[in-house]
N, C-alpha and C. Protein backbone atom coordinates (compact mmCIF):
# COMPACT_ATOMS: atom_id res chain seq x y z
N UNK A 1 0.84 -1.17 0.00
CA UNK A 1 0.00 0.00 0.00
C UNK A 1 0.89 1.23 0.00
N UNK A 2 0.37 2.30 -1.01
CA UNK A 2 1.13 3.33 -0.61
C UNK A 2 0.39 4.75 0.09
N UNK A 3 1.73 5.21 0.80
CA UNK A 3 1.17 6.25 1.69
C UNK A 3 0.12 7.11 1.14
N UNK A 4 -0.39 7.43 -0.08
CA UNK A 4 -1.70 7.98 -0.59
C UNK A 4 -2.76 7.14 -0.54
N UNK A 5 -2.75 5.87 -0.59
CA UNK A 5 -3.94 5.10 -0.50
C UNK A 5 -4.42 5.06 1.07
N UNK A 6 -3.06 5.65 2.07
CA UNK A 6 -3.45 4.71 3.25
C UNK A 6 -4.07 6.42 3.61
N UNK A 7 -3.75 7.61 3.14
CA UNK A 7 -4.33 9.16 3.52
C UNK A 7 -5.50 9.29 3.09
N UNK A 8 -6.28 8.53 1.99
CA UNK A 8 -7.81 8.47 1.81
C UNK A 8 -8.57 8.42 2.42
N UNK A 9 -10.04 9.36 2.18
CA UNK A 9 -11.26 9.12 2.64
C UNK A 9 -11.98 7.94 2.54
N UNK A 10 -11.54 6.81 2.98
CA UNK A 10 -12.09 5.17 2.49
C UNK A 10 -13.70 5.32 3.52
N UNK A 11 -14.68 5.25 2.56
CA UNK A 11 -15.88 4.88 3.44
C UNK A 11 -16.84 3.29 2.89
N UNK A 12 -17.09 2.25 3.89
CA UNK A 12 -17.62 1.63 3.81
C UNK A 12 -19.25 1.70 3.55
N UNK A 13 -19.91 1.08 2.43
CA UNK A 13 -21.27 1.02 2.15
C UNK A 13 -22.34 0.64 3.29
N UNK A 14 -23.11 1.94 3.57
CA UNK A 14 -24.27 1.38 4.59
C UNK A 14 -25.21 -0.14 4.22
N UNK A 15 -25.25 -0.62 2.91
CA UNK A 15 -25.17 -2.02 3.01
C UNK A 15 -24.61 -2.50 3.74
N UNK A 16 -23.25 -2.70 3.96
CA UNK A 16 -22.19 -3.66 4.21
C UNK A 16 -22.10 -3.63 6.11
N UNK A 17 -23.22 -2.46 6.26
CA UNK A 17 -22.83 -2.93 8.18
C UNK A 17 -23.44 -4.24 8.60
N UNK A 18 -22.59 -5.10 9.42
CA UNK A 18 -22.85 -6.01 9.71
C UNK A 18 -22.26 -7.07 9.34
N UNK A 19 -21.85 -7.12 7.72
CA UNK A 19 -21.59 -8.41 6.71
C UNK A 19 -20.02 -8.31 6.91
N UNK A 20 -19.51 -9.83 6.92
CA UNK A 20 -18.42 -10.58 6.97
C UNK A 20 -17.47 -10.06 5.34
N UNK A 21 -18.26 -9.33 4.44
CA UNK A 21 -17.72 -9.35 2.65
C UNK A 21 -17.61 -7.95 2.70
N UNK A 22 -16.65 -7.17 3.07
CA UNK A 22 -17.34 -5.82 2.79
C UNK A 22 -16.17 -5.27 1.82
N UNK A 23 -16.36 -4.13 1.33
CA UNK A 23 -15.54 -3.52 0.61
C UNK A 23 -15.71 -1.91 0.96
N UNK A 24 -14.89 -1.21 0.63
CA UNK A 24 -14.46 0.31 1.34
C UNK A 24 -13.94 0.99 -0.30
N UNK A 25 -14.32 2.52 -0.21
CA UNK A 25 -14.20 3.20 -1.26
C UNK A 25 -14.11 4.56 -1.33
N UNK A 26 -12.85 5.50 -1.89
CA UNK A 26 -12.76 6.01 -2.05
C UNK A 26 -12.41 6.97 -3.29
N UNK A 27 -12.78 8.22 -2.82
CA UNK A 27 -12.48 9.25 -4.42
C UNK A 27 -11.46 9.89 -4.29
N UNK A 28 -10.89 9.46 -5.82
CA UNK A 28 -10.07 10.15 -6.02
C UNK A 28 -10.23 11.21 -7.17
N UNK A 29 -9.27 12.29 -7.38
CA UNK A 29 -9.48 12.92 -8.62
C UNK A 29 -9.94 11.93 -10.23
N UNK A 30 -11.00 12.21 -10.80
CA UNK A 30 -11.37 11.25 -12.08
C UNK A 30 -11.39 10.00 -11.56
N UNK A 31 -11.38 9.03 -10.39
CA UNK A 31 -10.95 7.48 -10.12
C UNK A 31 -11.58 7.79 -9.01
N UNK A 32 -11.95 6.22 -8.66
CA UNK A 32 -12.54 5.55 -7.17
C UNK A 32 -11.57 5.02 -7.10
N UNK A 33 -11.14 4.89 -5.75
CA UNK A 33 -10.08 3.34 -5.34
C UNK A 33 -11.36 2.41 -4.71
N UNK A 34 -10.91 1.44 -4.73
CA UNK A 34 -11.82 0.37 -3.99
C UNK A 34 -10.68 -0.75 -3.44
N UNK A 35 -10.83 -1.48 -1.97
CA UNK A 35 -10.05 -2.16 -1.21
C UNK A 35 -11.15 -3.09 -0.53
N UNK A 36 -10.54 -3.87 0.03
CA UNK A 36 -11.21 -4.74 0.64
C UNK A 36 -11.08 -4.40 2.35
N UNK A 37 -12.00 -4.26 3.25
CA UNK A 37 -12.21 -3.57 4.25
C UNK A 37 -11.38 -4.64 5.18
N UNK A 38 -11.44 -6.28 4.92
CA UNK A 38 -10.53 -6.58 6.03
C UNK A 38 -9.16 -6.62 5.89
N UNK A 39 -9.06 -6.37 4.74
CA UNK A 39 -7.46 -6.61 4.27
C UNK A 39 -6.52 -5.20 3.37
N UNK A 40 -7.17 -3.96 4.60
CA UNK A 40 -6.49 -3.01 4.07
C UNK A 40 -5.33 -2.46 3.24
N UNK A 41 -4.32 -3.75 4.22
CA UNK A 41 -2.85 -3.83 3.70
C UNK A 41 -2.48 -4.17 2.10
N UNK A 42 -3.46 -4.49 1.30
CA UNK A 42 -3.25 -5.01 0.29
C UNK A 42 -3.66 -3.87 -0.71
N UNK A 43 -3.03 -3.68 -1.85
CA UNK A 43 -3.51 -2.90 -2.96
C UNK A 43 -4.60 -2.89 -2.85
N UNK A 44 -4.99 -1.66 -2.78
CA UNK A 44 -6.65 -1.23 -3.83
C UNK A 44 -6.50 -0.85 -5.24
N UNK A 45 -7.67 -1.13 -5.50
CA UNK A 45 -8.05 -0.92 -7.37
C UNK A 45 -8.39 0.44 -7.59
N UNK A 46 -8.40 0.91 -8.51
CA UNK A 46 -8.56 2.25 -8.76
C UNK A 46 -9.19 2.05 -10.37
N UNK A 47 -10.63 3.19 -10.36
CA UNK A 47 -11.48 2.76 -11.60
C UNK A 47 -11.71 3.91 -11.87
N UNK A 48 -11.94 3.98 -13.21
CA UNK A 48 -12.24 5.68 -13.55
C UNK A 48 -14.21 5.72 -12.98
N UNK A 49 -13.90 7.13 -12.40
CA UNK A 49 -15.07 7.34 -11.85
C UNK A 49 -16.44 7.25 -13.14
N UNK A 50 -16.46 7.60 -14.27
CA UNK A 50 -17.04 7.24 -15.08
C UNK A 50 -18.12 5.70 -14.70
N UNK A 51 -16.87 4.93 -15.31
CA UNK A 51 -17.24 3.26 -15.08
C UNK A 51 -18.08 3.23 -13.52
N UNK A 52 -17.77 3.40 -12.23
CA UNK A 52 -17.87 3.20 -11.37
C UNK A 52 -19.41 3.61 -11.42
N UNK A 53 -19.67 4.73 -11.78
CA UNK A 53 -21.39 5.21 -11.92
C UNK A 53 -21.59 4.32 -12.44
N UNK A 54 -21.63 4.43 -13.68
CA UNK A 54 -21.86 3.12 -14.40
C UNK A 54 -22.30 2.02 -13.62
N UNK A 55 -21.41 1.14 -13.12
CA UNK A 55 -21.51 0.07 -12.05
C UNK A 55 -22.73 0.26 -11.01
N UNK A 56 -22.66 1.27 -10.48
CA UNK A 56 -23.39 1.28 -9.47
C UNK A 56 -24.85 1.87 -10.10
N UNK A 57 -25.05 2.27 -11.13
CA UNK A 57 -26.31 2.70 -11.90
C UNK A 57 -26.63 1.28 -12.32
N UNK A 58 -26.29 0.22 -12.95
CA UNK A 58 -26.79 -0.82 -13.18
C UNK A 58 -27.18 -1.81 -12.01
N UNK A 59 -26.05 -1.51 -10.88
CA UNK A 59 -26.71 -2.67 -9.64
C UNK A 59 -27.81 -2.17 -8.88
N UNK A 60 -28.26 -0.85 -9.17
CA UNK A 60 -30.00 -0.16 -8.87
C UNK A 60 -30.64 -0.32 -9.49
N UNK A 61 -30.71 -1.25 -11.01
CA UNK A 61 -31.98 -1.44 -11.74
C UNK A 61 -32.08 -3.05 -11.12
């Protein structure tokens, strides 16, 4: 991980309180990062914010 991923606003989905699977997400300029909430230490992905609407506009229909 690098020291900019670990200075992010990472917020977890009010879905995800409670659940054992969660995932954590933050904005970046043009990009989301996305990480896995128990395993911080590991790279996060980074998606152009575009796509990411995208994504999340199709898992609401």
């Amino acid at each position: 991980m690098t020291e900019h991923t670990m200075t992010l606003a990472w917020r977890t989905s009010t879905y995800s309180v409670g659940e054992d699977q969660c995932v954590e997400v933050a904005p970046l300029p043009a990009h989301i990062a996305l990480r896995d909430s128990k395993r911080p230490e590991l790279a996060a992905f980074r998606f152009p914010a575009s796509a990411w609407s995208e994504l999340v506009d199709g898992l609401r229909r």
